[in-house]
Protein backbone atom coordinates (compact mmCIF):
# COMPACT_ATOMS: atom_id res chain seq x y z
CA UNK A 1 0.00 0.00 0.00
CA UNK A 2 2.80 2.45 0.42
CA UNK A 3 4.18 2.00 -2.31
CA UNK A 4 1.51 2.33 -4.40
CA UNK A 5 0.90 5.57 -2.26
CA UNK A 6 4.00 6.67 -3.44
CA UNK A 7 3.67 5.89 -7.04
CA UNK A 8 0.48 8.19 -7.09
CA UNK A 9 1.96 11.09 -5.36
CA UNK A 10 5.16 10.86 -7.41
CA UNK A 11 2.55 11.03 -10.56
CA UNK A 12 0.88 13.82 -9.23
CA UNK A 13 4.02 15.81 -7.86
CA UNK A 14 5.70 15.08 -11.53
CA UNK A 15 4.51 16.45 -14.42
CA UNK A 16 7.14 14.19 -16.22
CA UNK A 17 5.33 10.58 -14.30
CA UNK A 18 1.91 11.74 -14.63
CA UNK A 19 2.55 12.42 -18.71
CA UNK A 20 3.74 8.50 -18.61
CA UNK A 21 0.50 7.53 -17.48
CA UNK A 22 -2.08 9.42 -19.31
CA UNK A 23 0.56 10.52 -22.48
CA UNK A 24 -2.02 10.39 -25.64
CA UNK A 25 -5.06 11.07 -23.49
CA UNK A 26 -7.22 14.34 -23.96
CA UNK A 27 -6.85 17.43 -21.89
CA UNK A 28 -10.38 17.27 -20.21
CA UNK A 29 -9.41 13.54 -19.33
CA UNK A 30 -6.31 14.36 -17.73
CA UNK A 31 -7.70 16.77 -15.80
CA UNK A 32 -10.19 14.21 -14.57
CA UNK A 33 -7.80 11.55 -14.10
CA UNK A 34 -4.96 13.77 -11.68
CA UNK A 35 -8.28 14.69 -9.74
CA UNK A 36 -9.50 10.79 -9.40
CA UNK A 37 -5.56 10.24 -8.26
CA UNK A 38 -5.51 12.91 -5.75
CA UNK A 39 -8.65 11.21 -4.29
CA UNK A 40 -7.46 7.36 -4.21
CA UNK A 41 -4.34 8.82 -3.02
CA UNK A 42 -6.25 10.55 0.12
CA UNK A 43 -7.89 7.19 0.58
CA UNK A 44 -5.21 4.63 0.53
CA UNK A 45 -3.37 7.26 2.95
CA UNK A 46 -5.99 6.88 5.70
CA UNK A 47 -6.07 3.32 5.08
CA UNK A 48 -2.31 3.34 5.95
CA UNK A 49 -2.47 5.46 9.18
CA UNK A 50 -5.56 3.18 10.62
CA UNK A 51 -3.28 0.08 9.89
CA UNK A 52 -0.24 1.52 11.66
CA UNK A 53 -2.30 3.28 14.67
CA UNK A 54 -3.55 -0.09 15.03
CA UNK A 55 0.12 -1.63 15.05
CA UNK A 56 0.80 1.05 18.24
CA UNK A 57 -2.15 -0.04 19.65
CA UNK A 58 -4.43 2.13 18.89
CA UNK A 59 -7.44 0.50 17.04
CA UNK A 60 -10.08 3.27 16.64
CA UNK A 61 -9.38 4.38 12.87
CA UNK A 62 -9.33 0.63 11.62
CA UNK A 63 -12.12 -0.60 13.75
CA UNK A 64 -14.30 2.73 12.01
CA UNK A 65 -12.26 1.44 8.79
CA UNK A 66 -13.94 -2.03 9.19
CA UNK A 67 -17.72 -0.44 10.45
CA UNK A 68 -18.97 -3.84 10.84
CA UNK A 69 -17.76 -5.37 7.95
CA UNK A 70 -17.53 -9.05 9.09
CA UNK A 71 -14.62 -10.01 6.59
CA UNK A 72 -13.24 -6.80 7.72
CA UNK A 73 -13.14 -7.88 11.74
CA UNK A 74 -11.22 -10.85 11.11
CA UNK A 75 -8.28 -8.50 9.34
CA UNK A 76 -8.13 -5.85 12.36
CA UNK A 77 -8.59 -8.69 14.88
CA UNK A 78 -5.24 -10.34 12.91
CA UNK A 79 -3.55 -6.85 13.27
CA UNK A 80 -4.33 -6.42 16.69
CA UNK A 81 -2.78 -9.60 17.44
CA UNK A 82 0.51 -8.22 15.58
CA UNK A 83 -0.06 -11.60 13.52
CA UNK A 84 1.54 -11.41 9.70
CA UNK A 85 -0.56 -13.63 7.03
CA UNK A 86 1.68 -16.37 7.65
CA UNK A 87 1.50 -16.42 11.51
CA UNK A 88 -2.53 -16.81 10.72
CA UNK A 89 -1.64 -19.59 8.06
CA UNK A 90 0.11 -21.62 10.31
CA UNK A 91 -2.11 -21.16 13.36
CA UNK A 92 -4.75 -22.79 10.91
CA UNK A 93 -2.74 -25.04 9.23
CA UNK A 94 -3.52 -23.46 6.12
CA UNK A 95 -1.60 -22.07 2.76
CA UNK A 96 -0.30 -18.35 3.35
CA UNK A 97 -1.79 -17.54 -0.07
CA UNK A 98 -5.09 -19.01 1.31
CA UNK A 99 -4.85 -16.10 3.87
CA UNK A 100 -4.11 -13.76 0.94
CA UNK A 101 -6.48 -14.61 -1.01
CA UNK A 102 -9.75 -14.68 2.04
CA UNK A 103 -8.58 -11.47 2.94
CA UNK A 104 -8.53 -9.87 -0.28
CA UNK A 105 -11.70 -10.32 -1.26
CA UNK A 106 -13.05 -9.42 2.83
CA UNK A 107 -13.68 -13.11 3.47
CA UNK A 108 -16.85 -13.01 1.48
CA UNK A 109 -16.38 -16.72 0.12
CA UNK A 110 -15.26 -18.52 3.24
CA UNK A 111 -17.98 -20.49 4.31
CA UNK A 112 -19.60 -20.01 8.09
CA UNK A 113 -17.97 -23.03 9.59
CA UNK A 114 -14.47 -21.69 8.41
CA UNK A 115 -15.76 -18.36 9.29
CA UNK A 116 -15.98 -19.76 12.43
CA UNK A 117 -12.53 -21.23 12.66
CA UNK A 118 -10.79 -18.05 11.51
CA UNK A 119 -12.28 -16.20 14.03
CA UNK A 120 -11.88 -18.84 16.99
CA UNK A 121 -8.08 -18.55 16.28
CA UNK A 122 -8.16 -15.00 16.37
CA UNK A 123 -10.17 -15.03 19.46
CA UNK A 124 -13.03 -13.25 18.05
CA UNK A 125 -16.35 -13.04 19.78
CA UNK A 126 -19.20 -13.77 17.63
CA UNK A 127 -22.85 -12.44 18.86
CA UNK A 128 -25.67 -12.25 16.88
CA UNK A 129 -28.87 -9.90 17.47
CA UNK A 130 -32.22 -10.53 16.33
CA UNK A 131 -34.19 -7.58 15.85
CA UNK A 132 -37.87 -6.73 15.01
CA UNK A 133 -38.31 -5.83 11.22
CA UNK A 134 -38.02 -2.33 10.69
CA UNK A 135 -40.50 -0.69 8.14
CA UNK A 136 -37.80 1.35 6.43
CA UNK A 137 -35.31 -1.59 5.43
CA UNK A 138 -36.11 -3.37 2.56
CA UNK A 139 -37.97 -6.50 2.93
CA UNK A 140 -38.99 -8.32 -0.43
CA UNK A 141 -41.45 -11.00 0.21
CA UNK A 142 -43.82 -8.21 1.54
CA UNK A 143 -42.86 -5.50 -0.96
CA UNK A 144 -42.96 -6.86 -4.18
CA UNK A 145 -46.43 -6.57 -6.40
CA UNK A 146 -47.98 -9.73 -7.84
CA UNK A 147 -47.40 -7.84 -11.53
CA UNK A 148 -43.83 -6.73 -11.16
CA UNK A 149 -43.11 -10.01 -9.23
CA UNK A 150 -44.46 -11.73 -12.72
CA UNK A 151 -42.59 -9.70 -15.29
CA UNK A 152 -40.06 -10.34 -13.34
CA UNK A 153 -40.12 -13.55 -13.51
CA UNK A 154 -41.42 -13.99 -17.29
CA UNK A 155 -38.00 -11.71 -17.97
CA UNK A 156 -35.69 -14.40 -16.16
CA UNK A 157 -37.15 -17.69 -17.70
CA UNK A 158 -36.71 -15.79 -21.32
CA UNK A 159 -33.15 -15.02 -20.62
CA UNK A 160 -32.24 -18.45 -18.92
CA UNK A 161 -31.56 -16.57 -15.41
CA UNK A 162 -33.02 -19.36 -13.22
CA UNK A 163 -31.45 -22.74 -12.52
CA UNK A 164 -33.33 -26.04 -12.19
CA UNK A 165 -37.01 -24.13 -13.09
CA UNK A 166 -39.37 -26.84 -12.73
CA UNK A 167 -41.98 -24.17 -14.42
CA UNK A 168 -43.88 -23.03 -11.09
CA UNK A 169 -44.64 -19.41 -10.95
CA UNK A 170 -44.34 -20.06 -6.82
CA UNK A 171 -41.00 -21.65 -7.29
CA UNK A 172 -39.38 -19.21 -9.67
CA UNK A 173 -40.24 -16.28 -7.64
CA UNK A 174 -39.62 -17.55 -4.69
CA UNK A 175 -35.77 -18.46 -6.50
CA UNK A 176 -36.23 -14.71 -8.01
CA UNK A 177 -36.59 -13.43 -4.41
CA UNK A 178 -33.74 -15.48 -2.75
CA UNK A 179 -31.13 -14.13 -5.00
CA UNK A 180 -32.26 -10.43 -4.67
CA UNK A 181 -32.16 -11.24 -0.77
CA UNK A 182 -28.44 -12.42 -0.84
CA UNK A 183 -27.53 -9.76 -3.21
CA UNK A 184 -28.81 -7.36 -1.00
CA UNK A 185 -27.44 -8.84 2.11
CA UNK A 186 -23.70 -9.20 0.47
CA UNK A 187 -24.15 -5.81 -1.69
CA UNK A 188 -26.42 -3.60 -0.08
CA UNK A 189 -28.95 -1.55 -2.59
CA UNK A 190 -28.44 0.75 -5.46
CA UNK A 191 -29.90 3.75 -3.10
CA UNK A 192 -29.51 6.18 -6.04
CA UNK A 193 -30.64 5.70 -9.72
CA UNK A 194 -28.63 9.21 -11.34
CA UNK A 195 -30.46 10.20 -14.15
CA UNK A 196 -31.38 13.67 -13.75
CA UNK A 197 -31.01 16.83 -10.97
CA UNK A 198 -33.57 15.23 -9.08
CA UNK A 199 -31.98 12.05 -8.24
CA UNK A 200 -34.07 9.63 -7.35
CA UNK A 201 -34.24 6.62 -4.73
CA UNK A 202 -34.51 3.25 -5.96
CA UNK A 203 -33.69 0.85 -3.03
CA UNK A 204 -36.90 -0.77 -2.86
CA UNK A 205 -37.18 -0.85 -7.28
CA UNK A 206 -37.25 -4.78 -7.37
CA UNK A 207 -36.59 -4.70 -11.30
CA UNK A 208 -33.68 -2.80 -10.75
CA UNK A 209 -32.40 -4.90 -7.71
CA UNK A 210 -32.79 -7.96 -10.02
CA UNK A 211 -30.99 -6.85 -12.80
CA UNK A 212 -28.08 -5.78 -10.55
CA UNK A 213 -28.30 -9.37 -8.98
CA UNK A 214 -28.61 -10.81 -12.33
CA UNK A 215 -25.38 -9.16 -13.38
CA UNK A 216 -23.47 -9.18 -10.23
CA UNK A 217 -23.61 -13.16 -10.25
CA UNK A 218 -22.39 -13.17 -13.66
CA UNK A 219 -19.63 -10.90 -13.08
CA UNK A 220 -18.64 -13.21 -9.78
CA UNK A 221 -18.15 -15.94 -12.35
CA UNK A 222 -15.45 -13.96 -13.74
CA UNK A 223 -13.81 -12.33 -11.37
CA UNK A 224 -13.14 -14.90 -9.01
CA UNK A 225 -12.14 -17.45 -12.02
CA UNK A 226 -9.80 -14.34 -13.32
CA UNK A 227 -8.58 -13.27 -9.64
CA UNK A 228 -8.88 -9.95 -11.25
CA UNK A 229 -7.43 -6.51 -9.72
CA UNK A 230 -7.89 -3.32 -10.29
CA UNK A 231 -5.28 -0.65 -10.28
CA UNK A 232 -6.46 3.01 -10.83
CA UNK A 233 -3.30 4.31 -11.66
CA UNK A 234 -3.23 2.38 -14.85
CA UNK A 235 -5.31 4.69 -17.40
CA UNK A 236 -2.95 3.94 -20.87
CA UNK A 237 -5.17 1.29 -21.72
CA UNK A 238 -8.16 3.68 -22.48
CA UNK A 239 -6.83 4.94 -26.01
CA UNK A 240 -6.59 0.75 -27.20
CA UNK A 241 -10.34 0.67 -26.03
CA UNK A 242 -11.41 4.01 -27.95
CA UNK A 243 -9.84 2.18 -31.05
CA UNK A 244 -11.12 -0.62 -30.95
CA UNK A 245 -14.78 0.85 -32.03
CA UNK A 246 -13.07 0.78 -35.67
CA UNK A 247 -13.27 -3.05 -35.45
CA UNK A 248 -16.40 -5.32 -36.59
CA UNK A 249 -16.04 -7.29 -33.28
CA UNK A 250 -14.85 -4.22 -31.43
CA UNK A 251 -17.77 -4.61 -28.50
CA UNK A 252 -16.55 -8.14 -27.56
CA UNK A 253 -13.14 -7.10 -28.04
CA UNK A 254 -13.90 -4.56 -25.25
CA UNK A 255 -15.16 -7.01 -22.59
CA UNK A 256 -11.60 -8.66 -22.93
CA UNK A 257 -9.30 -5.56 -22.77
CA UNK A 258 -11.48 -4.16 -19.88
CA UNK A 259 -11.33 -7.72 -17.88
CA UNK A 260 -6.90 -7.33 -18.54
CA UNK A 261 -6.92 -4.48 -16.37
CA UNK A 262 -9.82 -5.27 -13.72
CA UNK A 263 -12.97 -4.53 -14.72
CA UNK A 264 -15.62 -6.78 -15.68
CA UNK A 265 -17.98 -5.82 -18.74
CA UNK A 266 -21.93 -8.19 -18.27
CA UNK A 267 -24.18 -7.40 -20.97
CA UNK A 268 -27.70 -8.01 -19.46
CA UNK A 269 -31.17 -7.12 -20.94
CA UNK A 270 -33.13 -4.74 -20.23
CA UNK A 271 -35.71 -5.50 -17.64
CA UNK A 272 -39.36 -4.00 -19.09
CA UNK A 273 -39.72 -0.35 -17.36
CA UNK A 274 -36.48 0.04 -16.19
CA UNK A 275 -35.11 2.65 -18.87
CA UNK A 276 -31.32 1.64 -17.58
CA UNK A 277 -28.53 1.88 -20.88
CA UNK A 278 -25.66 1.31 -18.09
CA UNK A 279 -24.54 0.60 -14.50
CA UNK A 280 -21.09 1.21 -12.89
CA UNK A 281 -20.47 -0.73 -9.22
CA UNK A 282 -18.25 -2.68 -7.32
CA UNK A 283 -18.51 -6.02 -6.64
CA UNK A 284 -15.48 -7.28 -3.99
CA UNK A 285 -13.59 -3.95 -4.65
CA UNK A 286 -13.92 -4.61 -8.49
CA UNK A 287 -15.36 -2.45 -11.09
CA UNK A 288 -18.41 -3.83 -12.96
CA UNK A 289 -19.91 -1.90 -15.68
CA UNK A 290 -23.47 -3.42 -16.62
CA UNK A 291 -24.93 -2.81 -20.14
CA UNK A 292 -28.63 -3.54 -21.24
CA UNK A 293 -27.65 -2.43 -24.94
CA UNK A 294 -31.86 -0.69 -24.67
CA UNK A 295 -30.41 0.72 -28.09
CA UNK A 296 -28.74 -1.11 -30.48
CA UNK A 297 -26.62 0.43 -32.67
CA UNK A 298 -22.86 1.42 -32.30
CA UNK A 299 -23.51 5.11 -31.23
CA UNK A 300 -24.90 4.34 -28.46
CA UNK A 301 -22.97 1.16 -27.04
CA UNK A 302 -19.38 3.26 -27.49
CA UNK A 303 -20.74 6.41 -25.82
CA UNK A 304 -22.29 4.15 -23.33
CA UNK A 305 -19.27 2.36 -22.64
CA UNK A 306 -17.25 5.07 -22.40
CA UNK A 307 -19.55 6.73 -20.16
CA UNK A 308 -19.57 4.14 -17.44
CA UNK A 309 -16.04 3.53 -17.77
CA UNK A 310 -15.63 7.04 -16.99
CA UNK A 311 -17.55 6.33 -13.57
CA UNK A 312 -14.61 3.56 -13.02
CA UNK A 313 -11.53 6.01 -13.64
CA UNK A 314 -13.69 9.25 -12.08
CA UNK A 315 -15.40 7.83 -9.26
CA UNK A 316 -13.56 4.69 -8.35
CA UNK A 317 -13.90 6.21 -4.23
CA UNK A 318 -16.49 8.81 -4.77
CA UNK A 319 -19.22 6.96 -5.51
CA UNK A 320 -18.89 4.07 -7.66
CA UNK A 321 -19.84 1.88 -4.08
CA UNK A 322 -22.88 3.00 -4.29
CA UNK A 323 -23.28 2.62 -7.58
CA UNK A 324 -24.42 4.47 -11.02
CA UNK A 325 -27.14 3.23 -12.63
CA UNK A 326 -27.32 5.76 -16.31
CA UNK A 327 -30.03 6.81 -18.81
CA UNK A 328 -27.62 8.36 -20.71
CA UNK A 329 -30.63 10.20 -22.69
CA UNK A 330 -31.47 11.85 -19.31
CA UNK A 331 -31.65 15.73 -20.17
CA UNK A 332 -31.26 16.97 -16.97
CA UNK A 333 -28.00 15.23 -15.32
CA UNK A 334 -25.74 15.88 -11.76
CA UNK A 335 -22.36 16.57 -11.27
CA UNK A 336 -21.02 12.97 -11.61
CA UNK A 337 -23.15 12.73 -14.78
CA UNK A 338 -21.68 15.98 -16.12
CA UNK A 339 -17.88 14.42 -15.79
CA UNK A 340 -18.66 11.10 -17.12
CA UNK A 341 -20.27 12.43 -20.27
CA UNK A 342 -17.07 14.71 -20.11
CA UNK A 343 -14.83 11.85 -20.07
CA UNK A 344 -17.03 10.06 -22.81
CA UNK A 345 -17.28 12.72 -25.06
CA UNK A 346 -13.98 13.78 -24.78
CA UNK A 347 -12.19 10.79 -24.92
CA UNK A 348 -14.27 9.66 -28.28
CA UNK A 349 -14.04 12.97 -29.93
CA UNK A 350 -11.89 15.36 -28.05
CA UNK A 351 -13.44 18.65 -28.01
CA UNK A 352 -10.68 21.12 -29.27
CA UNK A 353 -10.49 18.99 -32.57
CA UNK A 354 -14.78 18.32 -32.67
CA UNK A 355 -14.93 21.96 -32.24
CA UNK A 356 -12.34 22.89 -35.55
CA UNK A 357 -13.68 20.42 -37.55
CA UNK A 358 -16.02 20.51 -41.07
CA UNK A 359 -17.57 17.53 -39.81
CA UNK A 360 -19.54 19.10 -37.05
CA UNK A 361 -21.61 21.42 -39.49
CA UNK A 362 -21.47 18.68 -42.70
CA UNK A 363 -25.05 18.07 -44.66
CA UNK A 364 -23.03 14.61 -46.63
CA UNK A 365 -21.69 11.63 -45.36
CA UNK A 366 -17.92 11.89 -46.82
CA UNK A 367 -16.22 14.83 -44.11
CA UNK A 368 -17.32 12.91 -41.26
CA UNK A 369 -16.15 9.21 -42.72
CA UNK A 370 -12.81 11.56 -43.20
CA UNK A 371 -12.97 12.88 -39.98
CA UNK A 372 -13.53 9.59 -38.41
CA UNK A 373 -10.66 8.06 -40.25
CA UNK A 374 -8.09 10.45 -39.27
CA UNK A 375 -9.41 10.20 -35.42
CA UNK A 376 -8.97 6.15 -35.86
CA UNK A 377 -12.82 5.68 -35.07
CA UNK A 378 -16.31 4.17 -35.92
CA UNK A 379 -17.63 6.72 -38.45
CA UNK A 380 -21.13 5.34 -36.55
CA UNK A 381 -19.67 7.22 -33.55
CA UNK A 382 -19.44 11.18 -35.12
CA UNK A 383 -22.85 10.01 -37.17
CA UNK A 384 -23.99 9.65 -33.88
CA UNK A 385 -22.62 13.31 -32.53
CA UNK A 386 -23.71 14.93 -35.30
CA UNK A 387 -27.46 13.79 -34.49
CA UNK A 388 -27.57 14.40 -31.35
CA UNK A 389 -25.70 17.77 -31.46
CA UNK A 390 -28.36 19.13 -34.28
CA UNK A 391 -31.30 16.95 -32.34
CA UNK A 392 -32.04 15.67 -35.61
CA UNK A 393 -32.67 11.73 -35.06
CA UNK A 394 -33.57 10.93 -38.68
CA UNK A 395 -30.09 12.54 -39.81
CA UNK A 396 -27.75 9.60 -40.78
CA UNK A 397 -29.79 6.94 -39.53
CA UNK A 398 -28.46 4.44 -41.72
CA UNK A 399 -25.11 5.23 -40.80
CA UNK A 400 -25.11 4.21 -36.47
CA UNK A 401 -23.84 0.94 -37.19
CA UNK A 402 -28.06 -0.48 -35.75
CA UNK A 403 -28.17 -4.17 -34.98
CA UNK A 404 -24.35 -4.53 -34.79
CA UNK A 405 -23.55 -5.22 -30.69
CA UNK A 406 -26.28 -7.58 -29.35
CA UNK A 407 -25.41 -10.19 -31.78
CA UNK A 408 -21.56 -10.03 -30.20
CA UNK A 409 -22.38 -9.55 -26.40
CA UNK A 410 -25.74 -11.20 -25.64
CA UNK A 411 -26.27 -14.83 -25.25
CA UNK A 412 -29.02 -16.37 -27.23
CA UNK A 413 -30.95 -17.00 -24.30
C-alpha cells in the first residue's frame, strides 16, 4: 500500500510521471484523471495510518475502517494480534496464499464453519442480534407486487436466469426473491438511480435490484475465475479501447481488454420499465460496468461504454460503491453525470479537434467518414454526434452501425 501511495503522489508531484501515465489522453481527461488520483491517493493514505495506529495499539481508525464489515473484523482482529498472514496460516494449518487470497476479497467466500474457525483462532467473539423488522429496510417478500413479481419472472425464464425451473410461478419467484435477498445482504442496494437533478431513490425498485443481482452473479463468475485486480493508476489502456470501435467485433473485443486491467464488462437485458442503458459498481472492490444495450446500434454502445467507464476512472472512491445506474438520454444530469459524459465525449471525440472540424456542421456523409478516419474511429460514432448535437434523429440513420452489438455480447438466451 505504500508503495503504491507513493507511485500516485510521485505522478501527481511530476509532471514528467503523470505524462507517462495518461501521455495520448485528452486534456479534459487528464484533468479528470490527476483529480481521481488525488482522491485514491487521500484514501489509501488513511487506510495506511488506521493500519499503523492499530500496530501502536491504537485501534479506533481501523475498527471505524472495518464499520462492521464481518470479513473486515477478522483483518483488524489479525492486526491487533501483531499476527503477519503467515503467523494466521500456520495457526490454521492453512496455505499463506489461502490467507491472501480470504482477505482480499473481505472473506466473502469462506464459508460459516471456516468463518468460524478463523475467528476462533483470532479469538473473536461472535454475537448475533435478532431484531424486530423495521419498516424502512427493505424486505422483499412483503414488498414486491404480484405484476412486477411476474414480469419479473417472465423476464428471467426468457433469458435463462433461473437454474433447475421446474416451471412453477411459486417456485421461480420464490428463487427470483432469494437471490435479490443475498444480493442485497452481500451488496447492499443501489440507493440512487442518477439520471437527472432530481436524483431519485430506488432501493426498494425490485426490477432494478434484479438486474443488478442478475449481473453481479455473472460478473462473480469472472472475477473470481480471473482473480482480477484493479489498479487506478493504470489509465494507458483507455486509447486501445477508444480504437477498438473501428473493429467489426470491437464490442466483444472490449469485454476482454477491460477484464486485462480489472474490470468486468456483463451485458444483461433490459428488464421492461427500467429505462437503464448502463450501470457502474463494485462487486469485492472490483469495477463492474453493466450494459442492457436498450439501443442497439454502435452510437450508443461506445458512448455508453465510455460513459460508465468514466464512472470507473472518475469515481472509483467517490461513488462508484454506491453505484451508477445511467439513462444516458437523461436531459437533466448531476455533477457525476456531467464528468462522465465529459470523459465520454472527450475521450471519443476530443473537443478542441470536434470543435475545428467541417464535420460538425457537414449536410453529406464523406467529411465525417474523413474525420472519423483520421481520429482512428467508428464513423457510426461522429454520425452519432452529429445527431444528437443538431437533435435531428432521422439525420444519418443508416449510418449508427443499428443491430451490430447484441449479436456479439448477448447470449441467445
Amino acid at each position: 500500500m505504500a508503495a503504491l501511495i507513493e507511485q500516485i503522489g510521485q505522478a501527481l508531484s511530476s509532471e514528467q510521471t503523470l505524462k507517462s501515465i495518461v501521455e495520448g489522453l485528452p486534456r479534459e481527461v487528464i484533468d479528470g484523471v490527476r483529480r481521481s488520483l488525488f482522491t485514491e491517493k487521500q484514501e489509501l493514505s488513511e487506510t495506511l495510518a488506521a493500519y499503523q495506529s492499530a500496530k501502536e495499539g491504537d485501534f479506533e481508525l481501523l475498527k471505524r475502517k472495518a464499520d462492521n464489515d464481518l470479513g473486515e473484523v477478522l483483518i483488524v482482529a489479525r492486526i491487533a494480534k501483531d499476527w503477519s498472514q503467515k503467523d494466521l496460516a500456520r495457526k490454521l494449518g492453512l496455505r499463506e496464499q489461502a490467507i491472501q487470497r480470504y482477505e482480499s476479497e473481505r472473506y466473502r467466500s469462506i464459508s460459516l464453519a471456516g468463518y468460524i474457525r478463523v475467528a476462533r483462532a483470532l479469538d473473536v467473539d461472535l454475537s448475533a442480534d435478532i431484531r424486530p423488522i423495521n419498516e424502512n429496510r427493505w424486505a422483499p417478500s412483503f414488498e414486491v407486487s404480484p405484476v412486477e413479481a411476474q414480469k419479473v419472472l417472465n423476464h428471467a425464464r426468457a433469458h435463462g436466469w433461473l437454474q433447475g425451473d421446474n416451471g412453477s410461478d411459486e417456485s421461480g419467484i420464490s428463487q427470483l426473491v432469494k437471490h435479490v435477498a443475498e444480493h442485497v445482504e452481500m451488496h447492499g442496494t443501489p440507493s440512487l438511480l442518477r439520471t437527472g437533478l432530481n436524483v431519485k431513490h430506488h432501493s426498494e425498485d425490485w426490477t432494478l435490484l434484479s438486474w443488478k443481482a442478475q449481473v453481479t452473479r455473472k460478473a462473480k463468475v469472472v472475477i473470481d475465475r480471473d482473480k482480477l485486480k484493479y489498479r487506478p493508476l493504470d489509465v494507458s489502456w483507455l486509447k486501445d479501447l477508444v480504437r477498438l470501435s473501428k473493429l467489426d467485433d470491437g464490442p466483444a473485443q472490449a469485454c476482454d481488454l477491460l477484464s486485462q486491467h480489472g474490470i468486468v464488462l456483463i451485458a444483461e437485458r433490459n428488464i421492461p420499465g427500467m429505462n437503464v442503458d448502463g450501470a457502474a459498481f463494485l462487486v469485492d472492490h472490483i469495477p463492474v460496468i453493466g450494459l442492457t444495450l436498450l439501443r442497439d446500434a454502435l452510437d450508443n454502445f461506445w458512448f455508453t461504454l465510455m460513459h460508465e467507464v468514466g464512472h470507473v476512472i472518475l469515481h472509483y472512491r467517490t461513488g462508484l460503491a454506491a453505484g451508477f445506474f445511467d439513462d444516458v438520454e437523461s436531459v437533466e444530469i448531476d455533477e457525476f453525470e456531467e464528468e462522465a459524459n465529459r470523459f465520454a465525449s472527450n475521450m471519443l471525440i476530443p473537443e478542441e479537434l470536434w470543435s475545428r472540424s467541417p464535420a460538425r456542421i457537414a449536410k453529406t456523409a464523406d467529411p465525417i467518414e474523413r474525420f472519423a478516419e483520421q481520429l482512428g474511429i467508428s464513423p457510426a460514432i461522429v454520425f452519432g454526434r452529429v445527431r444528437m448535437e443538431r437533435k435531428n434523429y432521422a439525420l444519418f440513420s443508416d449510418k449508427i452501425g443499428r443491430n451490430k452489438v447484441r449479436r456479439q455480447l448477448l447470449s441467445q438466451h
